[in-house]
Protein backbone atom coordinates (compact mmCIF):
# COMPACT_ATOMS: atom_id res chain seq x y z
CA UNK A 1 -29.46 36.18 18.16
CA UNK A 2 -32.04 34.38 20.03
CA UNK A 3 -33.91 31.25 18.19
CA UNK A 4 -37.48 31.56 17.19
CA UNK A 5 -38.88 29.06 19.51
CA UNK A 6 -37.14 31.09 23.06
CA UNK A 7 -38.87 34.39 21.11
CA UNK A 8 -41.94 32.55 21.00
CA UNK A 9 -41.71 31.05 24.41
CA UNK A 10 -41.26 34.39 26.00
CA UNK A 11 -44.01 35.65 24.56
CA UNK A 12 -46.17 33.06 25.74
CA UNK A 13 -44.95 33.28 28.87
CA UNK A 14 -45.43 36.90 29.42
CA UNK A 15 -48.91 37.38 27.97
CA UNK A 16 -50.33 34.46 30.02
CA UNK A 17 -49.16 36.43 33.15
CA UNK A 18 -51.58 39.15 32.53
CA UNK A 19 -55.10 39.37 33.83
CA UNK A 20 -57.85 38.62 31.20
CA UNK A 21 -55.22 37.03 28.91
CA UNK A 22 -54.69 33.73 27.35
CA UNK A 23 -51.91 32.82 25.08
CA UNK A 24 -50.70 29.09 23.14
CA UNK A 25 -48.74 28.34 20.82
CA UNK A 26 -50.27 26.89 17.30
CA UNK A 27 -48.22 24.21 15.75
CA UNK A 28 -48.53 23.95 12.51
CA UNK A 29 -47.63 21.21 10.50
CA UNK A 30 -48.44 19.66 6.27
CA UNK A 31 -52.60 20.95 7.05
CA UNK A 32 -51.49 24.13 8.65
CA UNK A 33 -48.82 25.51 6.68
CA UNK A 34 -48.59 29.64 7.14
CA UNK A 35 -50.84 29.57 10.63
CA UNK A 36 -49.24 32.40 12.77
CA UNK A 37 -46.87 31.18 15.88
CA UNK A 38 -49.16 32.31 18.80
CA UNK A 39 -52.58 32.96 19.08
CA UNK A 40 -53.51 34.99 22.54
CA UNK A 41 -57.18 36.36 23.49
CA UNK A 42 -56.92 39.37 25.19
CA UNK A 43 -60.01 40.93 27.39
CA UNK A 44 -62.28 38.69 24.93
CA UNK A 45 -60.41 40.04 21.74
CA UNK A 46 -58.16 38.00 19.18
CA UNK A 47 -54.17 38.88 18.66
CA UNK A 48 -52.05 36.61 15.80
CA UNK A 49 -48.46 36.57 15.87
CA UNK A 50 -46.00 35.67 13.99
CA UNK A 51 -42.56 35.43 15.66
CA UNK A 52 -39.87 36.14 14.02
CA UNK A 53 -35.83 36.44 15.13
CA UNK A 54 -34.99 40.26 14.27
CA UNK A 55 -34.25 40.57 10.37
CA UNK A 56 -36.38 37.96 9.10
CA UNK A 57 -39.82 38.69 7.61
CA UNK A 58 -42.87 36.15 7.01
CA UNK A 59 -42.84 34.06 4.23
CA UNK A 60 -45.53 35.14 1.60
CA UNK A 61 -47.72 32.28 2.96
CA UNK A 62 -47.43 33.85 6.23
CA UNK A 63 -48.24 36.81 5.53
CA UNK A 64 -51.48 35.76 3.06
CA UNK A 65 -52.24 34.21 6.52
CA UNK A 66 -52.17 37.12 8.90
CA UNK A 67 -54.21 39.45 5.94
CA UNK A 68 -56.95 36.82 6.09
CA UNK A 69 -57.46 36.80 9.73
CA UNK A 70 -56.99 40.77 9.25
CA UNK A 71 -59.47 40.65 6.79
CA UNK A 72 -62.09 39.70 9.52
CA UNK A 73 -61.40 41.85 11.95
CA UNK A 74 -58.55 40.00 14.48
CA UNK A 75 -55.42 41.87 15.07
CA UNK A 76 -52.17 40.61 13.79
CA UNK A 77 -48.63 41.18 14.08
CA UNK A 78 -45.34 39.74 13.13
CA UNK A 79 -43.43 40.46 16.58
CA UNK A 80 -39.66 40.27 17.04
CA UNK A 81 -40.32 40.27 20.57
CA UNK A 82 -42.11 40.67 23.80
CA UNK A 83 -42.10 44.46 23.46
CA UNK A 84 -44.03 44.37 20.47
CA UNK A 85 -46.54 42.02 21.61
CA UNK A 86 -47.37 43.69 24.87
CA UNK A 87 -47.23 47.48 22.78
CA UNK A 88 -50.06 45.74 20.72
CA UNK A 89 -52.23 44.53 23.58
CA UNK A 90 -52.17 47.79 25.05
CA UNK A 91 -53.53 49.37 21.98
CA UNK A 92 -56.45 46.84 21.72
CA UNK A 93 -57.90 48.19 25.25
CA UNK A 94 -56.94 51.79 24.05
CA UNK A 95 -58.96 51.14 20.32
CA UNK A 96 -62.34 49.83 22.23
């Protein structure tokens, strides 16, 4: 099973080789506690991940996290994977 931070790395990776798309990592830390692993701006609009190893789900704080920046119109995902992430994107362009 792959560790969280080569899922997240990947990610990264592979959305900062498309056109129009910028992606970092956040680190969170005591402040930050339940801020989603990536944040990438896609063709000027705002995707939050959380990256998870397949099986594992956010923690409640997590996910309070990802409904608030839901809540104001970013998109969100928890993402097991590049596939996900890059499904996602696509449907941004495709819901505009």
């Amino acid at each position: 099973m792959p560790l969280e931070k080569s899922i997240v790395n990947n990610i990264i990776k592979k959305a900062n080789a498309r056109p129009f798309t910028y992606a970092r990592k956040l680190h969170g830390g005591m402040y930050q506690a339940g801020l989603p692993d990536i944040l990438i701006c896609h063709d000027g609009r705002l995707l939050m991940v959380e990256a998870k190893q397949p099986g594992k789900k956010p923690t409640p704080l997590q996910r309070a996290e990802l409904d608030k920046w839901a809540a104001v119109g970013a998109c969100t995902l928890v993402a097991y994977g590049w596939g996900e992430v890059e499904d996602a994107l696509d449907a941004m362009l495709e819901g505009y």
